[in-house]
PDB file of N, CA and C in Angstrom:
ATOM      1  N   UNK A   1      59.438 117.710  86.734  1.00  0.00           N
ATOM      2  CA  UNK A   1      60.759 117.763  87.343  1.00  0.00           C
ATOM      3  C   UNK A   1      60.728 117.156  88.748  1.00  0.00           C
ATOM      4  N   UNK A   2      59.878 117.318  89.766  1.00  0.00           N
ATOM      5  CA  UNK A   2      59.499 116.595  90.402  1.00  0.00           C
ATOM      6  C   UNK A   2      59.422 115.588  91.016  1.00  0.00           C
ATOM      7  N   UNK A   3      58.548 115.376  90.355  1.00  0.00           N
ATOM      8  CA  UNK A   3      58.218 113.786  90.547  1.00  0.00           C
ATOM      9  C   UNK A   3      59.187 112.771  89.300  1.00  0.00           C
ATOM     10  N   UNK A   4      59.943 113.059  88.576  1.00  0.00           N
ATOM     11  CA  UNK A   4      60.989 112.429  87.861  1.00  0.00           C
ATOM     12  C   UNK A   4      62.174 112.161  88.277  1.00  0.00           C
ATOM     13  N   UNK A   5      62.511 113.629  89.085  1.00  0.00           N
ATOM     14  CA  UNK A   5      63.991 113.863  89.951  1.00  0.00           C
ATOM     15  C   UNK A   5      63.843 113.247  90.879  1.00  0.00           C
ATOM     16  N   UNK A   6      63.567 115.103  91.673  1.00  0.00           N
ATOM     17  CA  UNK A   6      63.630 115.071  93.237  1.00  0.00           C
ATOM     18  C   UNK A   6      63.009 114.232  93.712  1.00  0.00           C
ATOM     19  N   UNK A   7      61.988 113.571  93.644  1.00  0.00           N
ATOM     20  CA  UNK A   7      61.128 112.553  94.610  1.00  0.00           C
ATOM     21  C   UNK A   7      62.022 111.551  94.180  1.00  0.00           C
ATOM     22  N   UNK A   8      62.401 110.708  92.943  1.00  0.00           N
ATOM     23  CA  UNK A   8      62.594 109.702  93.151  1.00  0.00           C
ATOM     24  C   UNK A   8      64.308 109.530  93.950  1.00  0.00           C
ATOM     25  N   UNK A   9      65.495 110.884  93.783  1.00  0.00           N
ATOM     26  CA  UNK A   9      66.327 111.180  94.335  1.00  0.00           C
ATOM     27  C   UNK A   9      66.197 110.965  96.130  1.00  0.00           C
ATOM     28  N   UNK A  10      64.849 111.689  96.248  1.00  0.00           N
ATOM     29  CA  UNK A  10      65.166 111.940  97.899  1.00  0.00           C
ATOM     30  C   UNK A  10      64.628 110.170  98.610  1.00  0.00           C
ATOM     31  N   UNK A  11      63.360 109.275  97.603  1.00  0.00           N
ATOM     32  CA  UNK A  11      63.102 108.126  98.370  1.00  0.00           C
ATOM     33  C   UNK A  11      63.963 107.085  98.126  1.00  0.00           C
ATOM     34  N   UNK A  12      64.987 107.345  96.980  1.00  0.00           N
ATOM     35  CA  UNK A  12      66.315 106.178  96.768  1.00  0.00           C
ATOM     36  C   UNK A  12      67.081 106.392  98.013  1.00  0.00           C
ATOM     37  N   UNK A  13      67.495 107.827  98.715  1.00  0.00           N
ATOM     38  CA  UNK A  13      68.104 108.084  99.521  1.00  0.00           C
ATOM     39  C   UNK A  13      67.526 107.160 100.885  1.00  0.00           C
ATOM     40  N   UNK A  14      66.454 107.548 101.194  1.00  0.00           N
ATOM     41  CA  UNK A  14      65.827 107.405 102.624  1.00  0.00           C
ATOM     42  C   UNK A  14      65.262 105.795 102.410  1.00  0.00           C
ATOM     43  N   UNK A  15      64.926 105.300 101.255  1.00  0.00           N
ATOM     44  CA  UNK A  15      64.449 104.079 101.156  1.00  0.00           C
ATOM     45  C   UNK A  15      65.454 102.758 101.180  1.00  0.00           C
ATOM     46  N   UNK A  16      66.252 103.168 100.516  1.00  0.00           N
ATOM     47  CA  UNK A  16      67.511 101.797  99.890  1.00  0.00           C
ATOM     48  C   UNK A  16      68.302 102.414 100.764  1.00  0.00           C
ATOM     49  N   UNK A  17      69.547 103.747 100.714  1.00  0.00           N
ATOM     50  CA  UNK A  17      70.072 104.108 101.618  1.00  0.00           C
ATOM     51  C   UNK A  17      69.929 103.873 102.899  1.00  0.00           C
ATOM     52  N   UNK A  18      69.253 104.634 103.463  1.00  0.00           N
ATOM     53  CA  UNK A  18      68.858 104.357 104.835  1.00  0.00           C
ATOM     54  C   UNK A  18      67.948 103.304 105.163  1.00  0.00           C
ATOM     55  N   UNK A  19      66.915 103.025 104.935  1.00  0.00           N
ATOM     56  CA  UNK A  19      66.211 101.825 105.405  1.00  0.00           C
ATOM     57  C   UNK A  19      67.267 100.665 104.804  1.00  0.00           C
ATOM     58  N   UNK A  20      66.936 100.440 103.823  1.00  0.00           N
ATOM     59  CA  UNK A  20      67.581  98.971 102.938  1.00  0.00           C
ATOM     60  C   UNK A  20      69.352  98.504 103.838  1.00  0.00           C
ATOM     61  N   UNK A  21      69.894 100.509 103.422  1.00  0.00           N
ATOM     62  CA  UNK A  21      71.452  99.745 104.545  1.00  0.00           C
ATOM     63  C   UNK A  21      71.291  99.527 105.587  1.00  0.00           C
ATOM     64  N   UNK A  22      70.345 100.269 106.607  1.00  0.00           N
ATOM     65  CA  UNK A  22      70.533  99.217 108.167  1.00  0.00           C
ATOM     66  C   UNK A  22      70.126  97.863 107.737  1.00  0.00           C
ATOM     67  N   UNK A  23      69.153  97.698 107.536  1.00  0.00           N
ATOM     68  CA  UNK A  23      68.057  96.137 107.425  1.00  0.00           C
ATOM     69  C   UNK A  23      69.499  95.219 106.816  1.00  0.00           C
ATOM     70  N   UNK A  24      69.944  95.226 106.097  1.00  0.00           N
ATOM     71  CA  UNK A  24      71.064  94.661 105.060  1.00  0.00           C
ATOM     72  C   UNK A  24      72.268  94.641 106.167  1.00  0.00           C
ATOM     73  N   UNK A  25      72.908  95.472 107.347  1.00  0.00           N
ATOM     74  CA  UNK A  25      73.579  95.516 108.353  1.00  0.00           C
ATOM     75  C   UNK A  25      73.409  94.206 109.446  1.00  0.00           C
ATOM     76  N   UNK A  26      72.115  93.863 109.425  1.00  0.00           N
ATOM     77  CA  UNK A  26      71.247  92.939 109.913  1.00  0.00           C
ATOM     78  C   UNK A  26      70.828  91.931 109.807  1.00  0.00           C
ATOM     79  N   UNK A  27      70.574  92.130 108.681  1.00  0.00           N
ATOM     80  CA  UNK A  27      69.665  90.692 107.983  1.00  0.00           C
ATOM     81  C   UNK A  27      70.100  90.517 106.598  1.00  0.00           C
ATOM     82  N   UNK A  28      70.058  89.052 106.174  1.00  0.00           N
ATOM     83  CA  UNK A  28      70.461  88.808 104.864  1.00  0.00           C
ATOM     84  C   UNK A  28      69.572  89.637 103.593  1.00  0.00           C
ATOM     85  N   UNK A  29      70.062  89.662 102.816  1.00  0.00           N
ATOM     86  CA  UNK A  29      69.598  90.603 101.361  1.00  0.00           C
ATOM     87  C   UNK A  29      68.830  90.407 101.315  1.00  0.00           C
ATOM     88  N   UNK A  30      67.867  89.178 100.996  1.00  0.00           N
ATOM     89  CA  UNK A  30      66.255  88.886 100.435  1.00  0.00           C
ATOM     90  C   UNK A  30      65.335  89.135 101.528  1.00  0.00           C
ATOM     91  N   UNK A  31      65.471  89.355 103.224  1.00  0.00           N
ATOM     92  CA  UNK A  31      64.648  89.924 104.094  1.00  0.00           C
ATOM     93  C   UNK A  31      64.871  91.308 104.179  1.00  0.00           C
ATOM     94  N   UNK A  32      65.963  91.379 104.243  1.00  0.00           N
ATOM     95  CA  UNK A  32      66.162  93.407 103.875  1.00  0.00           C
ATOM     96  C   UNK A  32      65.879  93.529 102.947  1.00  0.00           C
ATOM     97  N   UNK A  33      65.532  93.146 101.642  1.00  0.00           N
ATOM     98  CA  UNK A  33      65.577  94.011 100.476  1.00  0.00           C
ATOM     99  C   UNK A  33      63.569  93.621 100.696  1.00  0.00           C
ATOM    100  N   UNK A  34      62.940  92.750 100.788  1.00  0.00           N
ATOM    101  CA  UNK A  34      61.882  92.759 101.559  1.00  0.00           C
ATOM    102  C   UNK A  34      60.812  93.619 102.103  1.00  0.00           C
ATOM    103  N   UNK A  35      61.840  93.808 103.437  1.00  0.00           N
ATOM    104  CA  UNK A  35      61.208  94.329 104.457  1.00  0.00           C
ATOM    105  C   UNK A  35      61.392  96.393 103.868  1.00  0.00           C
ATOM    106  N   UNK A  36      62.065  96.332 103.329  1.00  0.00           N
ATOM    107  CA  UNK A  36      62.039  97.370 102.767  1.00  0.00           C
ATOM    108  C   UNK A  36      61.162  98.116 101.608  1.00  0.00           C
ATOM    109  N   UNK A  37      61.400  97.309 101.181  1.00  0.00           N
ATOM    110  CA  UNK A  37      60.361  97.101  99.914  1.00  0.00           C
ATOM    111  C   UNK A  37      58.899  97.095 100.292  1.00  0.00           C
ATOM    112  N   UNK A  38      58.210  96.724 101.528  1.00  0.00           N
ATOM    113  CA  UNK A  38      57.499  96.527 102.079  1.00  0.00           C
ATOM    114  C   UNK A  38      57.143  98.189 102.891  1.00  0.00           C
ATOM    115  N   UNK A  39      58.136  98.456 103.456  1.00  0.00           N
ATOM    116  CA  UNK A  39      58.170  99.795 104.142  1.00  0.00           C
ATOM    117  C   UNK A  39      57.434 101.035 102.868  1.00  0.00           C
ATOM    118  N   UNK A  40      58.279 100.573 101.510  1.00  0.00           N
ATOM    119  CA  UNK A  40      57.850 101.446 100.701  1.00  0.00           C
ATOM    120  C   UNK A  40      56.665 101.740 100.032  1.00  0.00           C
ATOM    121  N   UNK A  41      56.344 100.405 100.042  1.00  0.00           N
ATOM    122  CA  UNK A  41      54.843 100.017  99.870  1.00  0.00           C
ATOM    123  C   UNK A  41      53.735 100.680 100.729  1.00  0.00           C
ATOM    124  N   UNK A  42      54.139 100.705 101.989  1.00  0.00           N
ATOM    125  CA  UNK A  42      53.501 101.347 102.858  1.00  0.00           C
ATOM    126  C   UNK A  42      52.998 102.427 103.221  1.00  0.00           C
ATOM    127  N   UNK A  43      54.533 103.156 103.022  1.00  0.00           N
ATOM    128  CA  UNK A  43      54.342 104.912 102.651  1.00  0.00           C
ATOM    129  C   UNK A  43      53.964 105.162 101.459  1.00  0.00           C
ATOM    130  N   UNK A  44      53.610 104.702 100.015  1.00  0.00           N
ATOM    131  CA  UNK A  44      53.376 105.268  99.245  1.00  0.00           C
ATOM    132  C   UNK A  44      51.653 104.994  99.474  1.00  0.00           C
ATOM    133  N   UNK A  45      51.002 104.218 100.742  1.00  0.00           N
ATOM    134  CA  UNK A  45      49.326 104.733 100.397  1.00  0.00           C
ATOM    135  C   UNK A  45      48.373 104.536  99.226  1.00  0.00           C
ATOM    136  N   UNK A  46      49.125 103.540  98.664  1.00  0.00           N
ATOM    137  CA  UNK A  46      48.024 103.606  97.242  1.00  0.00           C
ATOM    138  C   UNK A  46      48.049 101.994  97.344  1.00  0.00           C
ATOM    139  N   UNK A  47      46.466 101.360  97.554  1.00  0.00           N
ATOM    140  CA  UNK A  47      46.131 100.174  98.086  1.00  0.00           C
ATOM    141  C   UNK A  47      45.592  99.384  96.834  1.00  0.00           C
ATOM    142  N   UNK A  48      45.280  99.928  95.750  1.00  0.00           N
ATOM    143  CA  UNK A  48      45.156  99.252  94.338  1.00  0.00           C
ATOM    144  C   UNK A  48      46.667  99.308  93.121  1.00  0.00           C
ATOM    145  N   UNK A  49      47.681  99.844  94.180  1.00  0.00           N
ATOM    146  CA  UNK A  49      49.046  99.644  93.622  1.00  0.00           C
ATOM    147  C   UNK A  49      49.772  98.923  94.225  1.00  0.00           C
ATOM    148  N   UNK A  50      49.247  98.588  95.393  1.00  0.00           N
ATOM    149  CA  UNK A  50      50.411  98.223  96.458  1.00  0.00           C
ATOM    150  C   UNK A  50      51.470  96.454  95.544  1.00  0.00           C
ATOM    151  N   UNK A  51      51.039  95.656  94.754  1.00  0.00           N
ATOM    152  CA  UNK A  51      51.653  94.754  94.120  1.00  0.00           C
ATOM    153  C   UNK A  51      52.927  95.340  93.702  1.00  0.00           C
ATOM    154  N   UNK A  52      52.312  96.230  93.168  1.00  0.00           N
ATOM    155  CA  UNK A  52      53.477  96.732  91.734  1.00  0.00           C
ATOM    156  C   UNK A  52      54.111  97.694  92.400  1.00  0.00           C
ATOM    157  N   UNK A  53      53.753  97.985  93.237  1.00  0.00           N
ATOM    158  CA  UNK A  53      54.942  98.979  94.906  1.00  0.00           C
ATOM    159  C   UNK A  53      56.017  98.288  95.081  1.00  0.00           C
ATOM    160  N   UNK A  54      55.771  97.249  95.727  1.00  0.00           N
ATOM    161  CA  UNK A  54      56.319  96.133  96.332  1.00  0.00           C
ATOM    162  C   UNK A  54      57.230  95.850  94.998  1.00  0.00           C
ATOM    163  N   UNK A  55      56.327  95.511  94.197  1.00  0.00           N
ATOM    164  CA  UNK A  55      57.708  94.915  93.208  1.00  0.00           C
ATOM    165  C   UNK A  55      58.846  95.497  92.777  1.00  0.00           C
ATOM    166  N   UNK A  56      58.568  97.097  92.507  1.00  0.00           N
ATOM    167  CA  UNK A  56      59.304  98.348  92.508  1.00  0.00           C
ATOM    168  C   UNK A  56      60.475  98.325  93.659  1.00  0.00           C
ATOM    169  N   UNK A  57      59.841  98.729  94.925  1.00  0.00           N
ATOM    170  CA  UNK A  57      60.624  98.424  95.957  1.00  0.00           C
ATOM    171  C   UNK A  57      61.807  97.198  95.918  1.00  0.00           C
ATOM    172  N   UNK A  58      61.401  95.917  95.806  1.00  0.00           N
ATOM    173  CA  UNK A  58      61.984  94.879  95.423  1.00  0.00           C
ATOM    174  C   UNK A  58      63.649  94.838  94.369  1.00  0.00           C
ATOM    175  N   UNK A  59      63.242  95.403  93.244  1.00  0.00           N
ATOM    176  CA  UNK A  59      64.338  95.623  91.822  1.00  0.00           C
ATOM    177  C   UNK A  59      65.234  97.059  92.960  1.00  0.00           C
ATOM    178  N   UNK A  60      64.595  97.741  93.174  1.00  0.00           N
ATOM    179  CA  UNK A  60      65.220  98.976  93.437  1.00  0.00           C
ATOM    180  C   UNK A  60      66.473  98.566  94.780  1.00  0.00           C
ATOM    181  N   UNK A  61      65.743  98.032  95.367  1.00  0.00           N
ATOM    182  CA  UNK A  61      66.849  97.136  96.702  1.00  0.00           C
ATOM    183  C   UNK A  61      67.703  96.291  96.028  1.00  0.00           C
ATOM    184  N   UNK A  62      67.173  95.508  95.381  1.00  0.00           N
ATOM    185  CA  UNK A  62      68.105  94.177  94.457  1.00  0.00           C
ATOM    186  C   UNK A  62      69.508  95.556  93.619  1.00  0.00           C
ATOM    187  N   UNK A  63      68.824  96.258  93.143  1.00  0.00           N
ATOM    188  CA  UNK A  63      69.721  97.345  92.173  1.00  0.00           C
ATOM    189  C   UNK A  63      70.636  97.334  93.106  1.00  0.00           C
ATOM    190  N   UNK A  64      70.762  98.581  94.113  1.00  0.00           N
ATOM    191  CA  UNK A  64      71.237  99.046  94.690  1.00  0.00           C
ATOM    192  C   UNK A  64      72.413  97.814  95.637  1.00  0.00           C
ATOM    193  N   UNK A  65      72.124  96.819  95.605  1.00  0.00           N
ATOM    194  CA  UNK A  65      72.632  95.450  96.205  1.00  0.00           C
ATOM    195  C   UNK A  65      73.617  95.196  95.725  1.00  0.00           C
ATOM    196  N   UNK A  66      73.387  95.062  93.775  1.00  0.00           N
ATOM    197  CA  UNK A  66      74.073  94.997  93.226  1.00  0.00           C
ATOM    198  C   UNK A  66      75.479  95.828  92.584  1.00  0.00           C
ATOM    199  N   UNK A  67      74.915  96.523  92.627  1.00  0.00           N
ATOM    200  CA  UNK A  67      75.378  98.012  92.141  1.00  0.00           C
ATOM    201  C   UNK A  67      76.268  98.077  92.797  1.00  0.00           C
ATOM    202  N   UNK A  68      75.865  98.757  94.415  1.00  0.00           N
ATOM    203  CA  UNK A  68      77.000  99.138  95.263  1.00  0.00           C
ATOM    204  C   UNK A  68      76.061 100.726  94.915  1.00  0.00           C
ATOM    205  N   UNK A  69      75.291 101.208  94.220  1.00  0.00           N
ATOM    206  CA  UNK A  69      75.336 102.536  94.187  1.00  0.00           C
ATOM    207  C   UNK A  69      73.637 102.657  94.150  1.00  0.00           C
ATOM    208  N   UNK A  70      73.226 104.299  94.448  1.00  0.00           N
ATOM    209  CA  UNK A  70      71.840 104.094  94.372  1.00  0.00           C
ATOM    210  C   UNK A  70      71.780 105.239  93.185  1.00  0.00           C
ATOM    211  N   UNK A  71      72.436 105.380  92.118  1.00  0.00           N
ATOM    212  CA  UNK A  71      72.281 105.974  91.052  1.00  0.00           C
ATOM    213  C   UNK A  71      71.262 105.327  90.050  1.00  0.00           C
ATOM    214  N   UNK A  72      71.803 104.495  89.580  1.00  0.00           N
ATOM    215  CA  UNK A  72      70.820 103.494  89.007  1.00  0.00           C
ATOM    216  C   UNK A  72      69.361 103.162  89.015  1.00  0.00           C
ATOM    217  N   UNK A  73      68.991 103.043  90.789  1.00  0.00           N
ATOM    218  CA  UNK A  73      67.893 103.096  91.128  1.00  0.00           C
ATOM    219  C   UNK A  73      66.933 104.426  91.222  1.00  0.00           C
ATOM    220  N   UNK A  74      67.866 105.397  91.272  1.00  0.00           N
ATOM    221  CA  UNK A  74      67.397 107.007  90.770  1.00  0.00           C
ATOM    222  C   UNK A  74      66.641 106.982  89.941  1.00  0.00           C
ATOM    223  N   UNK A  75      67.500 106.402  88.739  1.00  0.00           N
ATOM    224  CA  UNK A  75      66.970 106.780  87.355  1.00  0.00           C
ATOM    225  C   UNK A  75      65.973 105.803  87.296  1.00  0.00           C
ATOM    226  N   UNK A  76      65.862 104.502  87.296  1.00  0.00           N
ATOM    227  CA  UNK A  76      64.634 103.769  87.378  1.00  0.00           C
ATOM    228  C   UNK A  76      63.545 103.984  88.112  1.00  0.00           C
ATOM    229  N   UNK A  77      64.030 104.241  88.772  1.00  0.00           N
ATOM    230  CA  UNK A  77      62.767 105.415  89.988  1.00  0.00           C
ATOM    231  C   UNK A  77      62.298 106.402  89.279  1.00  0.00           C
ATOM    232  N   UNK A  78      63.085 107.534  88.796  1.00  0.00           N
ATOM    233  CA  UNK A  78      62.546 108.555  88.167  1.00  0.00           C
ATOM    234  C   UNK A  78      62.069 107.812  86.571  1.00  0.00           C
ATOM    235  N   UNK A  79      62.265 107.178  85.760  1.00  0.00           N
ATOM    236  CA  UNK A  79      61.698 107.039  84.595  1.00  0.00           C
ATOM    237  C   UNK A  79      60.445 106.151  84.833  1.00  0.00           C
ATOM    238  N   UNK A  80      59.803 105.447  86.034  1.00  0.00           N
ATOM    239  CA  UNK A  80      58.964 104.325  86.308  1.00  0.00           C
ATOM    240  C   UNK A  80      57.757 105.522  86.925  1.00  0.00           C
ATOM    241  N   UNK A  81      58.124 106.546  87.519  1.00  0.00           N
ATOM    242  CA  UNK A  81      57.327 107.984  87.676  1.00  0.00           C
ATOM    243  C   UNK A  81      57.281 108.773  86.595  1.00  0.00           C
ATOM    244  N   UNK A  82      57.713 108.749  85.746  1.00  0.00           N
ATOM    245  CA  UNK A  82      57.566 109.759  84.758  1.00  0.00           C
ATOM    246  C   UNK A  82      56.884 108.734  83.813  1.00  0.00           C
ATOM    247  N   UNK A  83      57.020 107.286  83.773  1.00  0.00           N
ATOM    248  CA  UNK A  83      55.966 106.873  82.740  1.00  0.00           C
ATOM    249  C   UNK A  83      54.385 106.796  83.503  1.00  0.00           C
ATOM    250  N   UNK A  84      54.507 106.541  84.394  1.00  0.00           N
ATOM    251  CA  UNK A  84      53.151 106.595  85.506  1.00  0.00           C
ATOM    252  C   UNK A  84      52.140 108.300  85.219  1.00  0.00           C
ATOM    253  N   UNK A  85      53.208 108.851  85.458  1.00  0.00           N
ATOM    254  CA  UNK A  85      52.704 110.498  85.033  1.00  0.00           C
ATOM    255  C   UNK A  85      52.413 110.096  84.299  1.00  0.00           C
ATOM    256  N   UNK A  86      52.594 109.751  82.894  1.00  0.00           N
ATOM    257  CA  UNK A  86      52.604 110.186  81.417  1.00  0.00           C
ATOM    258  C   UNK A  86      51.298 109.126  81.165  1.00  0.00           C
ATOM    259  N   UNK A  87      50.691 107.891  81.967  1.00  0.00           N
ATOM    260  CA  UNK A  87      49.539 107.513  81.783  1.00  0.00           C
ATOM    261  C   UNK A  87      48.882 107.772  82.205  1.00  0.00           C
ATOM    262  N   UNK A  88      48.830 108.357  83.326  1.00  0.00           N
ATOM    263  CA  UNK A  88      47.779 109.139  84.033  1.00  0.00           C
ATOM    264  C   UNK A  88      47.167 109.757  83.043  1.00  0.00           C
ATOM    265  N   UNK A  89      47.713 110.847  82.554  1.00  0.00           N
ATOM    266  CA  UNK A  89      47.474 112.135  81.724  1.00  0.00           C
ATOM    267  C   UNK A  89      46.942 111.218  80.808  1.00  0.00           C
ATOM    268  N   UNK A  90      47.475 110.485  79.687  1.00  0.00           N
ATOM    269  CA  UNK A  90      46.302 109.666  78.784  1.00  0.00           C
ATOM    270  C   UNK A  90      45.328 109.362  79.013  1.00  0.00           C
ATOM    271  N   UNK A  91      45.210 108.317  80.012  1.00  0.00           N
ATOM    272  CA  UNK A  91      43.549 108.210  81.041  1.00  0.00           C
ATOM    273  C   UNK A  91      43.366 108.662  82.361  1.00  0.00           C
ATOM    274  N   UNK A  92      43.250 109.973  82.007  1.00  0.00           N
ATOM    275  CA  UNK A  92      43.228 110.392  83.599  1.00  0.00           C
ATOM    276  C   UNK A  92      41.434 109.708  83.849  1.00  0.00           C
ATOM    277  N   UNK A  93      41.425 109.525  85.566  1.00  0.00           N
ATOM    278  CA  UNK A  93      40.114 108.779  85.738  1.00  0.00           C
ATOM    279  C   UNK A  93      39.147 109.801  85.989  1.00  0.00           C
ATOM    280  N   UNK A  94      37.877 109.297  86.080  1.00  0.00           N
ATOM    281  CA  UNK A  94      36.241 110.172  86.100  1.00  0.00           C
ATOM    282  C   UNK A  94      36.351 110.132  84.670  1.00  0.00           C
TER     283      UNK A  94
END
């Protein structure tokens, strides 16, 4: 519930919301959606993911661009964590 919902609820908020709309206030779409994307990359700390962060980050800004809404990016957020969970647990490592 977690990490499906609430996490991906509260970093659509603070990530695309707040980061993505100032940067986007500022700067054209493909450096805000970027530099954001980049931010997210950052905070999530995981340095053998960081590609596929970034790319995440990337769709999720583009979504939300498009959209007009960060619902969308919720749910892709939460189902892109809940399949991540769900391989872990198949190969968890050691």
């Amino acid at each position: 519930m977690l990490v499906g919902v609430i996490v991906p609820i509260g970093e659509e908020l603070f990530f695309r919301g707040l980061v993505f709309g100032a940067l986007r206030r500022r700067l054209n779409r493909h450096l805000a959606a970027f530099l954001s994307a980049l931010f997210f990359t950052a905070a999530h700390l995981e340095p053998a993911a960081a590609l596929s962060i970034l790319m995440l980050g990337l769709v999720l800004a583009y979504t939300y661009e498009y959209t007009g809404s960060l619902v969308p990016g919720m749910i892709a957020h939460g189902v892109n964590n809940l399949m991540a969970l769900f391989a872990f647990y198949q190969n968890p490592p050691g």
